[in-house]
C-alpha atoms as a PDB file:
ATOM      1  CA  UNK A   1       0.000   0.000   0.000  1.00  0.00           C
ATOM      2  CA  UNK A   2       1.049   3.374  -0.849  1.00  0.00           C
ATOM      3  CA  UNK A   3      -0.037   6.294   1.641  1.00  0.00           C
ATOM      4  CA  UNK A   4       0.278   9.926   0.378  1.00  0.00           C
ATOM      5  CA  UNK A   5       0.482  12.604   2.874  1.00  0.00           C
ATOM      6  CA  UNK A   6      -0.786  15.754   1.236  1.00  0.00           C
ATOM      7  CA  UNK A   7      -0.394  19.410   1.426  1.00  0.00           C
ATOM      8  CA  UNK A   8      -2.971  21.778  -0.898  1.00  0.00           C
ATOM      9  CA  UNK A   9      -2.730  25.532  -1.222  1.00  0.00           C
ATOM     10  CA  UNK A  10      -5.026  27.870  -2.145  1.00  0.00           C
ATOM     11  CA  UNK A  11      -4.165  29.927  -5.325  1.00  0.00           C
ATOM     12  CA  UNK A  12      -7.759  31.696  -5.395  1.00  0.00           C
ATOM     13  CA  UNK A  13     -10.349  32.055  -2.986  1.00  0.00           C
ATOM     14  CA  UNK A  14     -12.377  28.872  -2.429  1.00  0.00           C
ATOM     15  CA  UNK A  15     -16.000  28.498  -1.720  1.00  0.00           C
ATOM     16  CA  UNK A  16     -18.436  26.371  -1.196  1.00  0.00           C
ATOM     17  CA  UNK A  17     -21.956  27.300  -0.220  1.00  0.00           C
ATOM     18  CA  UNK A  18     -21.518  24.849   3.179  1.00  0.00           C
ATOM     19  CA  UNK A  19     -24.397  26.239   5.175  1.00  0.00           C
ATOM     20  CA  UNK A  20     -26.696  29.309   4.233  1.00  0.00           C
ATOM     21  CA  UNK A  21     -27.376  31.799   7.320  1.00  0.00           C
ATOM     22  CA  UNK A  22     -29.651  33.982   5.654  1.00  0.00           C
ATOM     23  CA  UNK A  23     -28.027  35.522   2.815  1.00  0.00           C
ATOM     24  CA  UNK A  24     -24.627  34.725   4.157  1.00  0.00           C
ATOM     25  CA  UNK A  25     -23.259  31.728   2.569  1.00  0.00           C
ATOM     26  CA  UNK A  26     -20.708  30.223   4.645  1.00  0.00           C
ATOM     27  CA  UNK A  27     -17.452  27.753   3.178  1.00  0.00           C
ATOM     28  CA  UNK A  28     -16.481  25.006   6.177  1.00  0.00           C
ATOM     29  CA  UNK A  29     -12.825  24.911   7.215  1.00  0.00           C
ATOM     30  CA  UNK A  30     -12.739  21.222   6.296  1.00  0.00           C
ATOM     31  CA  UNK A  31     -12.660  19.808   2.879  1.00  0.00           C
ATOM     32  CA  UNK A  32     -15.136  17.031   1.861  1.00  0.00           C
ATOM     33  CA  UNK A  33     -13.501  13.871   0.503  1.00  0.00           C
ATOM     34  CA  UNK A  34     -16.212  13.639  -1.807  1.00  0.00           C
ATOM     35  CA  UNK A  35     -15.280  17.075  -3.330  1.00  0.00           C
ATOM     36  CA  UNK A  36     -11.311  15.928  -3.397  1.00  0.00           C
ATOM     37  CA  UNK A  37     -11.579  12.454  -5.050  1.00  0.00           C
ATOM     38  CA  UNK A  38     -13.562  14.328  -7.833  1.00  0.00           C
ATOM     39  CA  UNK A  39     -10.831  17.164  -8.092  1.00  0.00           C
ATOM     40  CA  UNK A  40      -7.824  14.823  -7.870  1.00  0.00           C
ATOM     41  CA  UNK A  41      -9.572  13.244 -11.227  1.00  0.00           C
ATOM     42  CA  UNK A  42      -9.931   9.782  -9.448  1.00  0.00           C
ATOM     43  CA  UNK A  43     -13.677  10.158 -10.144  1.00  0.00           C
ATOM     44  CA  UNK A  44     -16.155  11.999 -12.667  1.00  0.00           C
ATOM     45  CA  UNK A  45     -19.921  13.113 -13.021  1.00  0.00           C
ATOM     46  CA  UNK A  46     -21.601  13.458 -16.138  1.00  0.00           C
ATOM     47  CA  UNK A  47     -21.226  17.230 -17.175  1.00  0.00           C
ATOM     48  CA  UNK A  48     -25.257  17.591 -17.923  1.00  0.00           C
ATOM     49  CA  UNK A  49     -27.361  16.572 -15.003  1.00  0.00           C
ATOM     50  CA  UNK A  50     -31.013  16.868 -15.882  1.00  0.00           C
ATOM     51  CA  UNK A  51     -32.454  16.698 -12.385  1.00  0.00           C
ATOM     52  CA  UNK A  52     -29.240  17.811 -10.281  1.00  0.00           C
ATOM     53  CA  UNK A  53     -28.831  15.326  -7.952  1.00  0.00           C
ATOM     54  CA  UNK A  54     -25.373  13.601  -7.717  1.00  0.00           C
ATOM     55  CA  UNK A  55     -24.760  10.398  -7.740  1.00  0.00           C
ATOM     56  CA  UNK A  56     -21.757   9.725  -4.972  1.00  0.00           C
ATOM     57  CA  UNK A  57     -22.429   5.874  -4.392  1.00  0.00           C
ATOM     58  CA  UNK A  58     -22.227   5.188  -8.283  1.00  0.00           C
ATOM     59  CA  UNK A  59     -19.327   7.282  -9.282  1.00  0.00           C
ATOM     60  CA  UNK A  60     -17.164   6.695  -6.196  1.00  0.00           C
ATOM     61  CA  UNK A  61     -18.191   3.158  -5.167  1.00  0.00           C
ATOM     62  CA  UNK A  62     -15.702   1.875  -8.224  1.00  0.00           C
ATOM     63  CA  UNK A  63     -12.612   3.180  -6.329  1.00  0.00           C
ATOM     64  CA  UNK A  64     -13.389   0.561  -3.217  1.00  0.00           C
ATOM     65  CA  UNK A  65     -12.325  -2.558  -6.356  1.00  0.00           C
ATOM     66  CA  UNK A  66      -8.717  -0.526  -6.949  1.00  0.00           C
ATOM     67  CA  UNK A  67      -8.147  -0.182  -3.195  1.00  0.00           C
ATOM     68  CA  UNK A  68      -7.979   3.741  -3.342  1.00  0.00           C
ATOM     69  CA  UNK A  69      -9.355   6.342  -0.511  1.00  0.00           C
ATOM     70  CA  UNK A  70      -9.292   9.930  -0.267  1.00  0.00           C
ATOM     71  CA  UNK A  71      -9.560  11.160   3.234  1.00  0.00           C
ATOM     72  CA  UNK A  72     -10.918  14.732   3.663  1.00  0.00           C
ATOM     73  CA  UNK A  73      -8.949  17.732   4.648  1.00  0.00           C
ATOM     74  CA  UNK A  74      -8.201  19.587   7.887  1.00  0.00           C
ATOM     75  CA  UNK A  75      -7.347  23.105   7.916  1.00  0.00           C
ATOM     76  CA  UNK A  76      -3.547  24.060   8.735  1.00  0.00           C
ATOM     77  CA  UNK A  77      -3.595  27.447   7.525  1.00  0.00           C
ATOM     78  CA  UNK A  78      -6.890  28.943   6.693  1.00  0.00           C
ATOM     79  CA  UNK A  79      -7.960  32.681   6.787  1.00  0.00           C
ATOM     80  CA  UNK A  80     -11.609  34.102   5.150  1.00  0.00           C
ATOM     81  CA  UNK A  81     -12.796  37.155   3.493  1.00  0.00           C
ATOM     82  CA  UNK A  82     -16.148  38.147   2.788  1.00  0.00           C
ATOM     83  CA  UNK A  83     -17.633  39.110  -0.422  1.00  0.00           C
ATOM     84  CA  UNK A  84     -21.013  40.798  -1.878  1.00  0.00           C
ATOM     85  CA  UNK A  85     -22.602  38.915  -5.173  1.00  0.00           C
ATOM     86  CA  UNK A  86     -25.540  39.594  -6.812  1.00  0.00           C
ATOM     87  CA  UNK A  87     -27.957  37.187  -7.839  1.00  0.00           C
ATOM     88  CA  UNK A  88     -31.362  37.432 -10.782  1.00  0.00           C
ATOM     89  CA  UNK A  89     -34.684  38.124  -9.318  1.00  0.00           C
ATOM     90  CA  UNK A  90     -36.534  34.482 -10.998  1.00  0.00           C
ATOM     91  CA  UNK A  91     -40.034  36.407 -10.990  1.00  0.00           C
ATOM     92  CA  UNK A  92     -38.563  38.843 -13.198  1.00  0.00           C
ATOM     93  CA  UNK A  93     -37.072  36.343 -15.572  1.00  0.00           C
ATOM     94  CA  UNK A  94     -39.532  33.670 -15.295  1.00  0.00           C
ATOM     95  CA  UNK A  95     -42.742  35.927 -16.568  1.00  0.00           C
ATOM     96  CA  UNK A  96     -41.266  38.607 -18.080  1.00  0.00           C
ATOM     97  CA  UNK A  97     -42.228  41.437 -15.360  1.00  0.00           C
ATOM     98  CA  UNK A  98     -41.335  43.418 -12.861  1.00  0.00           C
ATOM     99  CA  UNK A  99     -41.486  42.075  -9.380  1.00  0.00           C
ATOM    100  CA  UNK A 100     -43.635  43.370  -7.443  1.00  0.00           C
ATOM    101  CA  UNK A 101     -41.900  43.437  -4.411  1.00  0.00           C
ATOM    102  CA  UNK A 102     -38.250  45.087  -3.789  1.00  0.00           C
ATOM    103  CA  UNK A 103     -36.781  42.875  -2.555  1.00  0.00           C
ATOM    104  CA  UNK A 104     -32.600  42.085  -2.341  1.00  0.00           C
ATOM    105  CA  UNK A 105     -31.058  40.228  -5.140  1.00  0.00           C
ATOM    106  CA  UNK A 106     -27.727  39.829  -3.329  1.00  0.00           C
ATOM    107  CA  UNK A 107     -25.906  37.660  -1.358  1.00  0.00           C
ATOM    108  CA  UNK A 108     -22.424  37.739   0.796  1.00  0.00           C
ATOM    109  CA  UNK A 109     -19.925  34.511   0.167  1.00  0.00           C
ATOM    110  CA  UNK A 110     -17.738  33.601   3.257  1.00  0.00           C
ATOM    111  CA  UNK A 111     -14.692  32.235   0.899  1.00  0.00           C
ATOM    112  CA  UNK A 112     -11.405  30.890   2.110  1.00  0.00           C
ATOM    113  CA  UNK A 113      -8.792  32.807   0.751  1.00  0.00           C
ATOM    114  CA  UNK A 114      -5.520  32.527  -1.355  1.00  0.00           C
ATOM    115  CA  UNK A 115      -2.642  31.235   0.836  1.00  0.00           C
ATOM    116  CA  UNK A 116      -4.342  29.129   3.378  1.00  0.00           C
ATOM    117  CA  UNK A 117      -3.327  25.450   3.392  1.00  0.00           C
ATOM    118  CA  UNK A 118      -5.119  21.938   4.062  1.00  0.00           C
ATOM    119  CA  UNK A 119      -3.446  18.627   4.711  1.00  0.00           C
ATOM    120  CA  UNK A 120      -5.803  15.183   3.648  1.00  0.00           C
ATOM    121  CA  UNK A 121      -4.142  11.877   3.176  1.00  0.00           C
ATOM    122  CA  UNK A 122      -4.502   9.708  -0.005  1.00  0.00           C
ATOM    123  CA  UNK A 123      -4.092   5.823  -0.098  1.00  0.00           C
ATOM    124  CA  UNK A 124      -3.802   3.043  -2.635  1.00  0.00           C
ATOM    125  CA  UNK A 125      -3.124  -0.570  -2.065  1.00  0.00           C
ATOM    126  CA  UNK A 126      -2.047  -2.100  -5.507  1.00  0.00           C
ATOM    127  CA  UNK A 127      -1.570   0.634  -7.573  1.00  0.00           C
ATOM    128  CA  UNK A 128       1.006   4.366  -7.607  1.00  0.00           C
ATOM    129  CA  UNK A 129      -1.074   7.500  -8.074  1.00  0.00           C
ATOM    130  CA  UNK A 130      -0.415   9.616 -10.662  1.00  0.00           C
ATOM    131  CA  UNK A 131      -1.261  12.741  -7.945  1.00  0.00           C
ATOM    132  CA  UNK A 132      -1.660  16.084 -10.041  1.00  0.00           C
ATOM    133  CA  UNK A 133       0.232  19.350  -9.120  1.00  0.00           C
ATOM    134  CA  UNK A 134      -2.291  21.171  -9.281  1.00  0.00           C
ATOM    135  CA  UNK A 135      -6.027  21.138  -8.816  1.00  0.00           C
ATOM    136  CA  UNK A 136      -8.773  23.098  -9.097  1.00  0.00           C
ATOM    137  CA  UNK A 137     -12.395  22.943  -6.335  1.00  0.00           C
ATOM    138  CA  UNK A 138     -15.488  24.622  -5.182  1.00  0.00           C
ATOM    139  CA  UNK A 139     -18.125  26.585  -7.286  1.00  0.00           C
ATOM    140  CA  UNK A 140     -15.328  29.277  -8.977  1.00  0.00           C
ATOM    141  CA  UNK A 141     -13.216  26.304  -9.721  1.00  0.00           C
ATOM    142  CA  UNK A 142     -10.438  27.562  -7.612  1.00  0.00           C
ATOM    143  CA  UNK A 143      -6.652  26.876  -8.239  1.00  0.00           C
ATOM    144  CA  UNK A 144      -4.565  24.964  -5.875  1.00  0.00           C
ATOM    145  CA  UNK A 145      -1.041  23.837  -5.907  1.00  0.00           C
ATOM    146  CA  UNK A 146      -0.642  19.754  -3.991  1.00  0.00           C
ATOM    147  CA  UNK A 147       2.325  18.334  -2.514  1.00  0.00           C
ATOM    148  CA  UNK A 148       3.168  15.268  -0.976  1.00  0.00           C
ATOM    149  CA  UNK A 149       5.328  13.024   1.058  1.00  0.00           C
ATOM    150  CA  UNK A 150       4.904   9.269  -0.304  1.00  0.00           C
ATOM    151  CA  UNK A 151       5.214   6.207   2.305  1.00  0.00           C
ATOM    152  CA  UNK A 152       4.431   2.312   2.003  1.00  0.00           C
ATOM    153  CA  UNK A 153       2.411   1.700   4.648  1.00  0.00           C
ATOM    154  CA  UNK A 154       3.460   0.600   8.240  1.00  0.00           C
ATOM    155  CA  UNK A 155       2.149  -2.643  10.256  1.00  0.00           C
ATOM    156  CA  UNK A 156      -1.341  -2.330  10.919  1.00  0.00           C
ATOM    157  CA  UNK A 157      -1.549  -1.711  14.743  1.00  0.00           C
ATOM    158  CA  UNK A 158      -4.806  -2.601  16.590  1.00  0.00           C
ATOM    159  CA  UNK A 159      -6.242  -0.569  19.711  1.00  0.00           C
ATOM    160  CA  UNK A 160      -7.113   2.955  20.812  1.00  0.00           C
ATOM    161  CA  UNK A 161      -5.921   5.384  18.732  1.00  0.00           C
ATOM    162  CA  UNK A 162      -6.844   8.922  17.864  1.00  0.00           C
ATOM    163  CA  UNK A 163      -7.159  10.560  14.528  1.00  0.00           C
ATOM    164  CA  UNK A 164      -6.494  14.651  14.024  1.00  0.00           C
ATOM    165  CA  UNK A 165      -7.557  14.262  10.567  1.00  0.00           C
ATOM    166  CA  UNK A 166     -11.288  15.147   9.644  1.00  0.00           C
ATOM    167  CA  UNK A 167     -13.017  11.546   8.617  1.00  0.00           C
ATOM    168  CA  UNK A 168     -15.916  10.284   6.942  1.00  0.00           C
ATOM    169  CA  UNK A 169     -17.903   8.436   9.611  1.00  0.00           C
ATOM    170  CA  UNK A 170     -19.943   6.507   6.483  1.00  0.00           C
ATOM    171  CA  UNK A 171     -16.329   5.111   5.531  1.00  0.00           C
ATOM    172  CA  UNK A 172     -14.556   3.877   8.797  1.00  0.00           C
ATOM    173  CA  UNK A 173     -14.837   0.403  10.117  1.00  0.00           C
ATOM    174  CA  UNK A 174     -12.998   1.215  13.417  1.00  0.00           C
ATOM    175  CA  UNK A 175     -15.284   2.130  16.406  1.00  0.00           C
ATOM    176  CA  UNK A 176     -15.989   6.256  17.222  1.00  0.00           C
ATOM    177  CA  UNK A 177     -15.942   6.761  20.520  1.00  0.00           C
ATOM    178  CA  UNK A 178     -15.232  10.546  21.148  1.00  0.00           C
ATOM    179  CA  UNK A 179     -15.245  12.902  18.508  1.00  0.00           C
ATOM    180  CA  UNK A 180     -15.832  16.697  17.119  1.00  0.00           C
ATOM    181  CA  UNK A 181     -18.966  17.095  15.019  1.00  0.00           C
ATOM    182  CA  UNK A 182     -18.546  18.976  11.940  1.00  0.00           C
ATOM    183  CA  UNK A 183     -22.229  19.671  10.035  1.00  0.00           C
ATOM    184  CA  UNK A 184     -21.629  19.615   6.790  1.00  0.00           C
ATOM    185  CA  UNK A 185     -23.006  18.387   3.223  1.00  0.00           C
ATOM    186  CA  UNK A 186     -23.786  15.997   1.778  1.00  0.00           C
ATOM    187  CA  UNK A 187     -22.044  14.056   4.538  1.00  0.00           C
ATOM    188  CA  UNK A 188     -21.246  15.740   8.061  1.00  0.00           C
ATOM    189  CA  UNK A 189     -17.633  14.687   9.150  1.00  0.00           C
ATOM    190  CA  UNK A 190     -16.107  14.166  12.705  1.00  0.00           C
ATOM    191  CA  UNK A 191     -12.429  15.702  13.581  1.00  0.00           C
ATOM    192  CA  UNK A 192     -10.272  14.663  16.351  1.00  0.00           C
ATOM    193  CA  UNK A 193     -11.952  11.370  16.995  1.00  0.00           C
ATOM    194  CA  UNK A 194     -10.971   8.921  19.455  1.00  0.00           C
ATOM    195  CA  UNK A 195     -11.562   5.565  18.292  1.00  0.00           C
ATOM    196  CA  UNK A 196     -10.465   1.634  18.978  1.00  0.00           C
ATOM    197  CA  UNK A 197      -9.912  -0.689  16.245  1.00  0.00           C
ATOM    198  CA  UNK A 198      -7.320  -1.496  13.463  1.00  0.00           C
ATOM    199  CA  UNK A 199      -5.017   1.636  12.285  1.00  0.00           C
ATOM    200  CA  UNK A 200      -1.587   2.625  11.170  1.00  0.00           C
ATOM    201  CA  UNK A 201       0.950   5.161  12.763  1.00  0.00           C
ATOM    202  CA  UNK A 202       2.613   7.163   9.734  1.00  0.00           C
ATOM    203  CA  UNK A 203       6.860   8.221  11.171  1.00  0.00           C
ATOM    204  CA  UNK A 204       5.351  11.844  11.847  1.00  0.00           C
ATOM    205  CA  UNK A 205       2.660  10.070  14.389  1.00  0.00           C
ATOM    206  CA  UNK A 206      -0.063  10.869  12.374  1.00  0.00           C
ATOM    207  CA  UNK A 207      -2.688   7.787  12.738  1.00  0.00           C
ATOM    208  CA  UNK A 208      -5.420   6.521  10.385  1.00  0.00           C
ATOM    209  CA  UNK A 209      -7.844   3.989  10.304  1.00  0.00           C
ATOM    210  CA  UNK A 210      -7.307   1.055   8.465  1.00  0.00           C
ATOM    211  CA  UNK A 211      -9.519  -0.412   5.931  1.00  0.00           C
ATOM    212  CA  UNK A 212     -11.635   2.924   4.930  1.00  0.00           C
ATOM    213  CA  UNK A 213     -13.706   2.562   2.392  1.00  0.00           C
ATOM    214  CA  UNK A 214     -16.356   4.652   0.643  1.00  0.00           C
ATOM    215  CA  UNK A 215     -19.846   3.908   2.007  1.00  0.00           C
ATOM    216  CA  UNK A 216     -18.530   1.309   4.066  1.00  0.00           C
ATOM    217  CA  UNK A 217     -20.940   1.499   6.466  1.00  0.00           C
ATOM    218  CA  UNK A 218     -23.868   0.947   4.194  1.00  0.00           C
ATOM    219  CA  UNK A 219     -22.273  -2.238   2.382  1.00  0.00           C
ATOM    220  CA  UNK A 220     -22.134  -3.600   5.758  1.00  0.00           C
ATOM    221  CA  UNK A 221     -25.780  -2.330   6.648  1.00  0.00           C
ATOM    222  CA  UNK A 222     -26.422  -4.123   3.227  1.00  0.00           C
ATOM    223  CA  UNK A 223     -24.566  -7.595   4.509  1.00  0.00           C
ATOM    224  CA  UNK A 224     -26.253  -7.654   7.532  1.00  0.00           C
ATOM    225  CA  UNK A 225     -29.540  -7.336   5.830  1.00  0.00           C
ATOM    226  CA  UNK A 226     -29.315 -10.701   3.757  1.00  0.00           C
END
């Protein structure tokens, strides 16, 4: 197995809309793994989506058979600025008149800004990525320069163990017993969790479960079923 340690800076502002407080639209300080595995190119959507609903369990579910996992990212670095968009009034498009109400047809964007670095962890048990320099996320399609530090992976340890590293709690196998909430679509993640089970110790003493898998939680919901 080959475990990439990874380091991503911000080129551009980044934002996503995580959570909507009024007309505030505010970008978490985490990075989905969903979002990376599509930006690192390890998985695709169809371009034209008629009724705009994605389709994570298809399009990532493939990655489980090649043995490859994208964690999600934890802010190292990470500063925000605030900025004022407009938006179209739909009445006023829609049937061709004016509304009849004024109301505002703005919005303010909470965006991560250029300089602020994230560390996530990629692995891949029978095959070398081909990791990209750079990258691009979020709704503007922001720029982002990656690094890594490459390691085989060390004997699989079993017993407590605690992760700093945002995770996917859909896609561990080891057991959560203390952690950080973060709400967040589609998938909220926990950070700093405390858990017991099966894991690896990387030489800088950073520790991560072993065996994640996407939706590994509802394969074995699905198991348990039959």
């Amino acid at each position: 197995m080959w475990i990439y340690v990874c380091r991503l800076i911000l080129h551009e502002n980044l934002y996503y809309a995580t959570r909507e407080i009024g007309r505030l639209y505010e970008t978490e300080r985490c990075l989905h793994n969903y979002a990376l595995t599509y930006a690192l190119g390890l998985a695709t959507a169809s371009y034209f989506q008629p009724q705009q609903v994605p389709h994570y369990v298809e399009e990532l579910t493939p990655l489980n058979d090649r043995g490859i996992y994208i964690t999600p990212a934890r802010g190292l670095e990470v500063r925000y600025s605030l900025s004022t968009f407009k938006y179209a009034n739909n009445l006023y498009h829609v049937e061709m008149e004016k509304g009849r109400r004024n109301t505002p047809s703005f919005g303010r964007a909470k965006e991560i800004t250029v300089g602020s670095v994230f560390e996530f962890v990629a692995l891949s048990e029978r095959e070398k990525l081909p990791m990209p320099r750079w990258i691009r996320l979020g709704i503007w399609r922001s720029k982002a320069s990656l690094s890594w530090q490459e390691f085989e992976a060390p004997e699989v340890q079993s017993g407590p163990f605690t992760v700093v590293l945002p995770l996917n709690p859909l896609d561990v196998s080891g057991r959560l017993l203390v952690f950080d909430l973060i709400s967040m679509p589609p998938v909220s993640l926990v950070q700093n969790a405390q858990m017991e089970g099966e894991y690896y110790e990387l030489p800088s003493g950073l520790q991560l479960p072993a065996g994640m898998r996407y939706f590994l939680a509802e394969a074995n919901n699905a198991r348990a079923k039959r």
